[in-house]
N, C-alpha and C. Protein backbone atom coordinates (compact mmCIF):
# COMPACT_ATOMS: atom_id res chain seq x y z
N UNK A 1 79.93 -55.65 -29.21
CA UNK A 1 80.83 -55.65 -28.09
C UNK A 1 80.30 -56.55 -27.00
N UNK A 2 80.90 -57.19 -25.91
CA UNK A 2 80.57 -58.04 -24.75
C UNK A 2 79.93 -56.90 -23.93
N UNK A 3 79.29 -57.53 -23.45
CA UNK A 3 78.24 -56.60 -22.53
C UNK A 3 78.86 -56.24 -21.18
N UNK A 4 78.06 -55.84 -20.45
CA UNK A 4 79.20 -56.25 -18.47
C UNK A 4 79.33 -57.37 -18.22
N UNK A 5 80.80 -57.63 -17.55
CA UNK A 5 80.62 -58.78 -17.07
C UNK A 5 81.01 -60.13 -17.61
N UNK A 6 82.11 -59.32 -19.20
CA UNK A 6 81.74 -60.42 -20.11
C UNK A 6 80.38 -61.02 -20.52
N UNK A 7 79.17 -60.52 -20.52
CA UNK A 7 77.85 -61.29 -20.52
C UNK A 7 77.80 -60.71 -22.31
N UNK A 8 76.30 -61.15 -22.36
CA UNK A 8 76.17 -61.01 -23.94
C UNK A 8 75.63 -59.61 -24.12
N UNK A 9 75.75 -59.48 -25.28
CA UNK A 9 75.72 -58.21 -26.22
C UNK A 9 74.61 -57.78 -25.86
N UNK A 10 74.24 -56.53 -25.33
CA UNK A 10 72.57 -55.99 -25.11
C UNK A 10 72.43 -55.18 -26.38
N UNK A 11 71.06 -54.60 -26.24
CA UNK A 11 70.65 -53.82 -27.02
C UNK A 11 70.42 -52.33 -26.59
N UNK A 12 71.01 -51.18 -27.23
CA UNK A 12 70.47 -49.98 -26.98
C UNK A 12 69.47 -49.04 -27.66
N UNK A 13 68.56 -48.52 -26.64
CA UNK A 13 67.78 -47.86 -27.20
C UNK A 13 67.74 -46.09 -27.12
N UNK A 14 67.68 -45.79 -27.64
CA UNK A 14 67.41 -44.07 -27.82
C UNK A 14 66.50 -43.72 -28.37
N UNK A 15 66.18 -42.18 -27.21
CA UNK A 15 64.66 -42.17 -27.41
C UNK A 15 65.18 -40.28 -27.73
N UNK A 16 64.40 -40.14 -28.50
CA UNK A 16 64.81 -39.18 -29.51
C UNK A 16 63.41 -38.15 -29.24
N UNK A 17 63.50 -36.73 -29.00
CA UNK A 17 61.85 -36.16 -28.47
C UNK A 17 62.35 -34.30 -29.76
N UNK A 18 61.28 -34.73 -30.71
CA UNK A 18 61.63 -33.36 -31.80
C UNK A 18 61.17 -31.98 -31.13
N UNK A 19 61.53 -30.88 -31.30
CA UNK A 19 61.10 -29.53 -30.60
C UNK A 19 60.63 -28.91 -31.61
N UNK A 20 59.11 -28.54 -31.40
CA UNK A 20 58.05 -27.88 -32.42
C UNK A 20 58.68 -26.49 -33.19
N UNK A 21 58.67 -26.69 -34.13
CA UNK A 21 59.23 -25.15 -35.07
C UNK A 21 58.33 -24.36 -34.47
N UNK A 22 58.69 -23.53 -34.82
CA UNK A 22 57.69 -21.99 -34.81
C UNK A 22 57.18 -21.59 -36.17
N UNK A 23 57.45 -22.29 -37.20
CA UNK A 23 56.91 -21.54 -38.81
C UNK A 23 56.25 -22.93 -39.31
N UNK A 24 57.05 -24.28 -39.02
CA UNK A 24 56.96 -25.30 -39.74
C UNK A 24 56.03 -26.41 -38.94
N UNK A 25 55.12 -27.22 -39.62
CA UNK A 25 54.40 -28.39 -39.02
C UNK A 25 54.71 -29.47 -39.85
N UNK A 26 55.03 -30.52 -38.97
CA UNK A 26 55.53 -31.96 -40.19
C UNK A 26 54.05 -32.50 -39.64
N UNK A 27 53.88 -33.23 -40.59
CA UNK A 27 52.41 -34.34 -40.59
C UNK A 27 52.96 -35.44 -41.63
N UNK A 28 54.04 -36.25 -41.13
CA UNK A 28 54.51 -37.52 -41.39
C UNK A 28 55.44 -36.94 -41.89
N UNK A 29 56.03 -37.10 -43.36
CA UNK A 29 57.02 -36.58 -43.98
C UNK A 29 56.82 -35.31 -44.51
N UNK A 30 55.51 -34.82 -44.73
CA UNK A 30 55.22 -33.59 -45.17
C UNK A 30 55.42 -32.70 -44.29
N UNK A 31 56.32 -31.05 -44.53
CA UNK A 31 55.98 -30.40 -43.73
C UNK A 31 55.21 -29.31 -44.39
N UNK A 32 54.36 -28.15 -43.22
CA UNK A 32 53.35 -27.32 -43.45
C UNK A 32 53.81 -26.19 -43.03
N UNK A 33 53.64 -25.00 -43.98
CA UNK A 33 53.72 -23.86 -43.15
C UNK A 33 52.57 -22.52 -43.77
N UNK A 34 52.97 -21.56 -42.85
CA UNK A 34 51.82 -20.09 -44.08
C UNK A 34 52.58 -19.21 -44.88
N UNK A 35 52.73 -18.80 -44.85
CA UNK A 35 52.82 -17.80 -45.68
C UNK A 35 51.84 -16.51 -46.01
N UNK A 36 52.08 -14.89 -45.75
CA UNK A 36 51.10 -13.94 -45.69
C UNK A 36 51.43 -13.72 -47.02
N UNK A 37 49.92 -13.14 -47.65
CA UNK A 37 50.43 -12.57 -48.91
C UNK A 37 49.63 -11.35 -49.02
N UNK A 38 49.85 -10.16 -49.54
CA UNK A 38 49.45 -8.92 -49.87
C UNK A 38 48.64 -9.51 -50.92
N UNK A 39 47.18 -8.74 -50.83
CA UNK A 39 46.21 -9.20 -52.02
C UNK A 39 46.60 -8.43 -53.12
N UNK A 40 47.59 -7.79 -53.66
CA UNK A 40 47.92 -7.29 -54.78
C UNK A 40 48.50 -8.91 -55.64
N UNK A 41 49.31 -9.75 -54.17
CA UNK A 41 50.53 -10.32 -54.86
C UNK A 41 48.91 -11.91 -55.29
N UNK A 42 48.54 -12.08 -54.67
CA UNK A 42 47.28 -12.96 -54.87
C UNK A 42 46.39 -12.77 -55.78
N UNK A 43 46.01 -11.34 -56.07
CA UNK A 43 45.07 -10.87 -57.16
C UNK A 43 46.32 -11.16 -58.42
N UNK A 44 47.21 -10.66 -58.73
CA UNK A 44 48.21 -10.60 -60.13
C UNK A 44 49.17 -11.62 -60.06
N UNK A 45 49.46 -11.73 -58.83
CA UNK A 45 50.57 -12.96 -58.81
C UNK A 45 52.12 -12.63 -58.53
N UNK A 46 52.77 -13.51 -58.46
CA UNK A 46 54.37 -13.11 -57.70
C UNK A 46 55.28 -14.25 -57.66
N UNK A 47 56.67 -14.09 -57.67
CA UNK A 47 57.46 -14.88 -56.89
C UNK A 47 58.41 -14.48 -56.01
N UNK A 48 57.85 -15.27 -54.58
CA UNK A 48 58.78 -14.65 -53.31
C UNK A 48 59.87 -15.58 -53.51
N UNK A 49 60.63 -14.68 -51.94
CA UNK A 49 61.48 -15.70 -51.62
C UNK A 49 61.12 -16.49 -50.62
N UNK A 50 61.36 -17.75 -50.17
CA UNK A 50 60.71 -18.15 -49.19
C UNK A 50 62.05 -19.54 -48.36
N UNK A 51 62.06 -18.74 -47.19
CA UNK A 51 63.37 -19.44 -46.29
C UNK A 51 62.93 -20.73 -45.86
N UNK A 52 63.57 -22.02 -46.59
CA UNK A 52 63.36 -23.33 -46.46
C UNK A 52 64.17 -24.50 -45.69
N UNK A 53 64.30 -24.98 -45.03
CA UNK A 53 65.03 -26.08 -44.23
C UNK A 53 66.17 -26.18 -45.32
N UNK A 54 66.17 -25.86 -47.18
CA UNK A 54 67.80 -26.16 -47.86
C UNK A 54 67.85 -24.88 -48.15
N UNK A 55 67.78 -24.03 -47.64
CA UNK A 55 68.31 -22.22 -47.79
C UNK A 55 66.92 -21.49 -48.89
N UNK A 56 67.41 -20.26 -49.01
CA UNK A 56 65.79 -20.10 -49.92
C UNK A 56 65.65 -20.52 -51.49
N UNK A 57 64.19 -20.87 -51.09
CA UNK A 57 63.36 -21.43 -52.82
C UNK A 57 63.04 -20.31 -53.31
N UNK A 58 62.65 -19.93 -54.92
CA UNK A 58 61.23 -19.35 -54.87
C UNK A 58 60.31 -19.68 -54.98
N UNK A 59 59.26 -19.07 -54.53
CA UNK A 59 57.95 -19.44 -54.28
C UNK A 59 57.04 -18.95 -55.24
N UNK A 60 56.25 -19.68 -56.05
CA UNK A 60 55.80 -19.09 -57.23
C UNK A 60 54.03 -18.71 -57.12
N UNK A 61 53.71 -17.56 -57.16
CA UNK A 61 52.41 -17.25 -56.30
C UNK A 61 51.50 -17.24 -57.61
N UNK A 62 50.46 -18.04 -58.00
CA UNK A 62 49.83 -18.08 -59.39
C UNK A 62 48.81 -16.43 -59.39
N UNK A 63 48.76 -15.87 -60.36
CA UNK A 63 47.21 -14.60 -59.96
C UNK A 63 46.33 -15.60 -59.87
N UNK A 64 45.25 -15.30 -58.73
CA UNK A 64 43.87 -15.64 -58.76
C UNK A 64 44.04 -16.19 -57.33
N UNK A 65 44.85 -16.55 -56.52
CA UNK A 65 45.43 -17.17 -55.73
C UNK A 65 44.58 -17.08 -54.25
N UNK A 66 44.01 -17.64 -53.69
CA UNK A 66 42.77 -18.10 -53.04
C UNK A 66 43.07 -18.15 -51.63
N UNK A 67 42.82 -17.47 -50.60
CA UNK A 67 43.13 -17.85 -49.20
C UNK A 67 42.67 -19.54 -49.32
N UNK A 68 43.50 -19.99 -48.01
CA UNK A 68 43.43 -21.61 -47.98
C UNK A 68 44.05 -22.49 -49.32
N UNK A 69 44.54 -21.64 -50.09
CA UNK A 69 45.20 -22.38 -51.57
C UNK A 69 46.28 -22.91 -51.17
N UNK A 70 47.20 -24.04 -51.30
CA UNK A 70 48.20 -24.53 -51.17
C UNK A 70 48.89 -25.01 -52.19
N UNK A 71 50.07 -24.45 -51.99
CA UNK A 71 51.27 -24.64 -53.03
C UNK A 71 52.26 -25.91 -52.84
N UNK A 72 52.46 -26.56 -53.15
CA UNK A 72 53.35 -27.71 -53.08
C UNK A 72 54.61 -27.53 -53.91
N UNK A 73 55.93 -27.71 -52.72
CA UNK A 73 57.37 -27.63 -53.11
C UNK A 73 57.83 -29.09 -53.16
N UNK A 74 57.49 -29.78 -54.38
CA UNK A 74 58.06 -30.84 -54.11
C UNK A 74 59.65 -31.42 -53.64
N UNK A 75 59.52 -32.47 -52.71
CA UNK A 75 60.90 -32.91 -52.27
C UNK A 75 61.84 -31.93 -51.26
N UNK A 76 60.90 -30.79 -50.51
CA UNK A 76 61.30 -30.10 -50.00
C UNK A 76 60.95 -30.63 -48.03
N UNK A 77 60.51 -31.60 -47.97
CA UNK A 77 60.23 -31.92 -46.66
C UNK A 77 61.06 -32.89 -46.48
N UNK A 78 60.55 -33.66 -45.28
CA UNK A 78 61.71 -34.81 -44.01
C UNK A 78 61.65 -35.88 -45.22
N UNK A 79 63.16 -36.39 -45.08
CA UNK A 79 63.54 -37.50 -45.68
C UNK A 79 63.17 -38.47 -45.09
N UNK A 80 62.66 -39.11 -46.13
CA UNK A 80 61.46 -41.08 -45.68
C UNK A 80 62.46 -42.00 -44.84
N UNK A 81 62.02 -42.00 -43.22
CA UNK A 81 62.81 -43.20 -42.76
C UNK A 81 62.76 -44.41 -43.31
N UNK A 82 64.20 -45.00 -43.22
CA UNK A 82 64.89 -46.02 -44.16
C UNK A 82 64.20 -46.03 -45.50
N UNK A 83 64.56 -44.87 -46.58
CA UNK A 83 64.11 -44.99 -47.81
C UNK A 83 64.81 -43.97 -48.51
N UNK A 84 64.55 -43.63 -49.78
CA UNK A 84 64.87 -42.83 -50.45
C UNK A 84 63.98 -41.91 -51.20
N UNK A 85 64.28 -40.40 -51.13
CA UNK A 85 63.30 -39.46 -50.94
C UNK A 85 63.06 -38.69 -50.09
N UNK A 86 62.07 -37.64 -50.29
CA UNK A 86 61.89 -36.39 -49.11
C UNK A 86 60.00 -36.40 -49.37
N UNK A 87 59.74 -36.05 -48.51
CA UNK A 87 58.37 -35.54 -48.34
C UNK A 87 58.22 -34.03 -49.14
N UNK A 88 57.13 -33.46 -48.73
CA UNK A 88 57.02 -32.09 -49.81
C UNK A 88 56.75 -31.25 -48.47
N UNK A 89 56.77 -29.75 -48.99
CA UNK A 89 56.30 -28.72 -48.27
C UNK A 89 55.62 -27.99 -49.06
N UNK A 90 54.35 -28.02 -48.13
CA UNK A 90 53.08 -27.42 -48.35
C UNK A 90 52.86 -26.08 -47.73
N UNK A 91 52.76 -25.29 -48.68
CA UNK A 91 52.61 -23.67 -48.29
C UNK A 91 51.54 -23.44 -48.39
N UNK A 92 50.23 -22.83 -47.14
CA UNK A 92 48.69 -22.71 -47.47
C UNK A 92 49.38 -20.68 -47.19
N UNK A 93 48.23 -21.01 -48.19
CA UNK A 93 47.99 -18.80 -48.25
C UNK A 93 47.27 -18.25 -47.62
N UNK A 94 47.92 -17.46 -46.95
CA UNK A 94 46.83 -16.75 -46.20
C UNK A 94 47.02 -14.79 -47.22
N UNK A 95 45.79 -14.62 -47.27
CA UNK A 95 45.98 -12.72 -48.23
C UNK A 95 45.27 -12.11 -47.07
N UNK A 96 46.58 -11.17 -46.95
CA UNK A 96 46.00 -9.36 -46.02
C UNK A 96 45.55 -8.93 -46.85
N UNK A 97 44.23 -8.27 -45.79
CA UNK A 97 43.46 -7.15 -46.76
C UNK A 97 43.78 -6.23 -46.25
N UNK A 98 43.77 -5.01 -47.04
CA UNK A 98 44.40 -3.91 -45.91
C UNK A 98 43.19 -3.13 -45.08
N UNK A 99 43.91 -2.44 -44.07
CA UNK A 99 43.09 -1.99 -42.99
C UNK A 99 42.48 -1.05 -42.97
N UNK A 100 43.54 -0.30 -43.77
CA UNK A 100 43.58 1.09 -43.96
C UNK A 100 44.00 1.69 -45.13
N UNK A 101 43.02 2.59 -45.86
CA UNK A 101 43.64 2.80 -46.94
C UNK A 101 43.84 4.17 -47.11
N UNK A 102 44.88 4.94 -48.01
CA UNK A 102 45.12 6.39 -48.65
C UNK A 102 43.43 6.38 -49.38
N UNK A 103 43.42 7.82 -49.89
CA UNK A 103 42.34 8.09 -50.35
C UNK A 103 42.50 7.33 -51.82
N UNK A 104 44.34 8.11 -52.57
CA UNK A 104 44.22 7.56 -53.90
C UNK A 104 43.60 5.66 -53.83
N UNK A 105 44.49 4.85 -52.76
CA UNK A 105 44.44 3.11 -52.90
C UNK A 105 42.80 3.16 -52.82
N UNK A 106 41.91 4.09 -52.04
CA UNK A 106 40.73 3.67 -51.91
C UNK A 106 39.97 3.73 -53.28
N UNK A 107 40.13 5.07 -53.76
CA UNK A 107 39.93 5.77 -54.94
C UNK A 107 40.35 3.78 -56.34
N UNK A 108 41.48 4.07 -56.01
CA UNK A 108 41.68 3.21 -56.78
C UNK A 108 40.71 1.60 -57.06
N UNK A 109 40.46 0.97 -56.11
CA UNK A 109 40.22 -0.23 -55.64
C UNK A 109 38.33 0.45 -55.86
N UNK A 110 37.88 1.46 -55.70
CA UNK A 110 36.26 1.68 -55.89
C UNK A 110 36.60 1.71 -57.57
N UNK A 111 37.47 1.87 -58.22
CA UNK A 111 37.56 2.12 -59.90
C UNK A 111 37.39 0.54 -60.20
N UNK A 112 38.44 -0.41 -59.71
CA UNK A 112 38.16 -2.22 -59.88
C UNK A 112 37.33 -2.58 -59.97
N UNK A 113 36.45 -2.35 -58.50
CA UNK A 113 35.09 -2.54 -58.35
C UNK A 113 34.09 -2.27 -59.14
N UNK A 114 34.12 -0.66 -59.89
CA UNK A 114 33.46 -0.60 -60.87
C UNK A 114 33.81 -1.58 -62.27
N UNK A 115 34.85 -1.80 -62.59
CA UNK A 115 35.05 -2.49 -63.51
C UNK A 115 34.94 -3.95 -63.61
N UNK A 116 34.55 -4.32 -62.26
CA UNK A 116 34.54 -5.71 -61.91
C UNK A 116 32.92 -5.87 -61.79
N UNK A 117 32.42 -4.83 -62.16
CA UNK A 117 30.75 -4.90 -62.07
C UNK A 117 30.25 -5.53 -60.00
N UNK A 118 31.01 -4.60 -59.24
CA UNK A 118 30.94 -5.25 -58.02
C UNK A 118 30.93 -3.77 -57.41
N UNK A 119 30.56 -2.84 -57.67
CA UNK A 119 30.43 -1.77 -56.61
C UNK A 119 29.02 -2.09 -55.94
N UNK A 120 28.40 -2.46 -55.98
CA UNK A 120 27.09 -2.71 -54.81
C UNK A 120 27.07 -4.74 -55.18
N UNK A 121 28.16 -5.24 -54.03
CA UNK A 121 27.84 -6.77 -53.83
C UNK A 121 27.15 -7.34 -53.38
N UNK A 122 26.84 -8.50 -53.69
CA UNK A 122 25.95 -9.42 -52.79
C UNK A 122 26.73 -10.52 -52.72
N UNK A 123 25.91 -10.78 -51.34
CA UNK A 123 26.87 -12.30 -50.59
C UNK A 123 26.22 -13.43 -51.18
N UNK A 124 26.75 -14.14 -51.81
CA UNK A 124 25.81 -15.67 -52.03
C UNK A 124 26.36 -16.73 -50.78
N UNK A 125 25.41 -16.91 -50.24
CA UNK A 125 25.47 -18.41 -50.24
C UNK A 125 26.56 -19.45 -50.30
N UNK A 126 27.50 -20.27 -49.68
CA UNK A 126 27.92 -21.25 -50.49
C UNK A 126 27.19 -22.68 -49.62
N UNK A 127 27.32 -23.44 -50.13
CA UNK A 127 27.20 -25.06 -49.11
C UNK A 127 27.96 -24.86 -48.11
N UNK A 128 26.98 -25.85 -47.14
CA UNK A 128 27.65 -26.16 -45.90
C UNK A 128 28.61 -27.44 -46.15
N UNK A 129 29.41 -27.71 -45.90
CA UNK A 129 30.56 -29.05 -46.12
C UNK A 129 29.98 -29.94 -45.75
N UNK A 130 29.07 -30.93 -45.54
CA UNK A 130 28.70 -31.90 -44.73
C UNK A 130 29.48 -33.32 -44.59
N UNK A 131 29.11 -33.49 -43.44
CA UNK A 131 29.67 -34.53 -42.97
C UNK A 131 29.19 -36.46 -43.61
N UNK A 132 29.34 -37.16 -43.11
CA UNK A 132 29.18 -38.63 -42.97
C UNK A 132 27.77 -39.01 -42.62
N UNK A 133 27.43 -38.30 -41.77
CA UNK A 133 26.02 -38.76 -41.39
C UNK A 133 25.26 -38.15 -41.57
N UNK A 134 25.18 -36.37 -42.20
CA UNK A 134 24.81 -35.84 -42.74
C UNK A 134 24.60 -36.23 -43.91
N UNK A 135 25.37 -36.71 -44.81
CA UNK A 135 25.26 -37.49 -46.39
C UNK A 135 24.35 -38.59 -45.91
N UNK A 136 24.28 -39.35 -45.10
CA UNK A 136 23.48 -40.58 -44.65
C UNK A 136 22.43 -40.38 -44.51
N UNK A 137 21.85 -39.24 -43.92
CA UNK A 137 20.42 -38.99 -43.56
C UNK A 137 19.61 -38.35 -44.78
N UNK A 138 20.35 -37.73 -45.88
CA UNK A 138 20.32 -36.90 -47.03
C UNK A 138 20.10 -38.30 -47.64
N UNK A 139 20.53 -39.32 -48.32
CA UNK A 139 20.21 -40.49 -48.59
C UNK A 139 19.28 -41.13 -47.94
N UNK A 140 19.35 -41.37 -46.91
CA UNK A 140 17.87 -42.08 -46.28
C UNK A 140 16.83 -41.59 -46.68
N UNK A 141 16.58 -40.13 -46.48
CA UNK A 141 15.69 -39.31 -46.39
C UNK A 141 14.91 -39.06 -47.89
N UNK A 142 16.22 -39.43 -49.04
CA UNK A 142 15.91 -39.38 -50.32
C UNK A 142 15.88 -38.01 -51.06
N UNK A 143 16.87 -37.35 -50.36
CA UNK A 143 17.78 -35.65 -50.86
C UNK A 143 18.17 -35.73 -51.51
């Protein structure tokens, strides 16, 4: 179209500002969210339902299922500006332990334990994650 004035054609810009979900985090095209899970559904496994930006998926919970484990819904995140495709959504797990238990759930869960050869545990140890310059000095040093 002619601009004012009859003058030439300008350009418009729009400035576009997104409002933070409350469940969901995008980190480029990917989005992130949690998900709680009952350590029954983490110890044996499950499929929820789980309410997604295209109405609900299910969510397929493997047994063995690991706080910090993340599940990937592929093609379920923000569609790739100017492209074709969606990003994924990444579900990290978080498992309740419970707080409080009946005598039978306690009863029960000391029987596991016995069978899990874990009624008197011990903590091991794991590594510390180290960093960049931590690996550097471990090399220098000849670790």
């Amino acid at each position: 179209e002619v601009g004012p004035g009859a003058g030439p054609a300008g350009d418009l810009y729009v400035e576009i500002n997104v409002i933070a979900h409350e469940a969901y985090q995008r980190r480029g095209d990917d989005l992130h969210c949690s998900v709680e899970l009952p350590m029954t559904a983490a110890a044996l496994g499950a499929t929820i339902k789980l309410d997604t930006f295209d109405g609900m998926k299910d969510l397929v919970i493997k047994p063995g299922t690991q706080p910090g484990d993340v599940i990937t819904l592929k093609s379920l995140g923000v569609t790739h500006l100017r492209g074709t495709g969606r990003g994924d959504l990444l579900v990290h797990a978080t498992i309740q332990t419970p707080t409080k238990l009946t005598g039978a759930q306690e009863d029960v869960l000391r029987q596991l334990a016995v069978l899990r050869g874990e009624e008197r545990p011990e903590g091991h140890l794991t590594p510390a994650s180290q960093g960049l310059f931590g690996k550097l000095r471990d090399a220098f040093l000849g670790k």
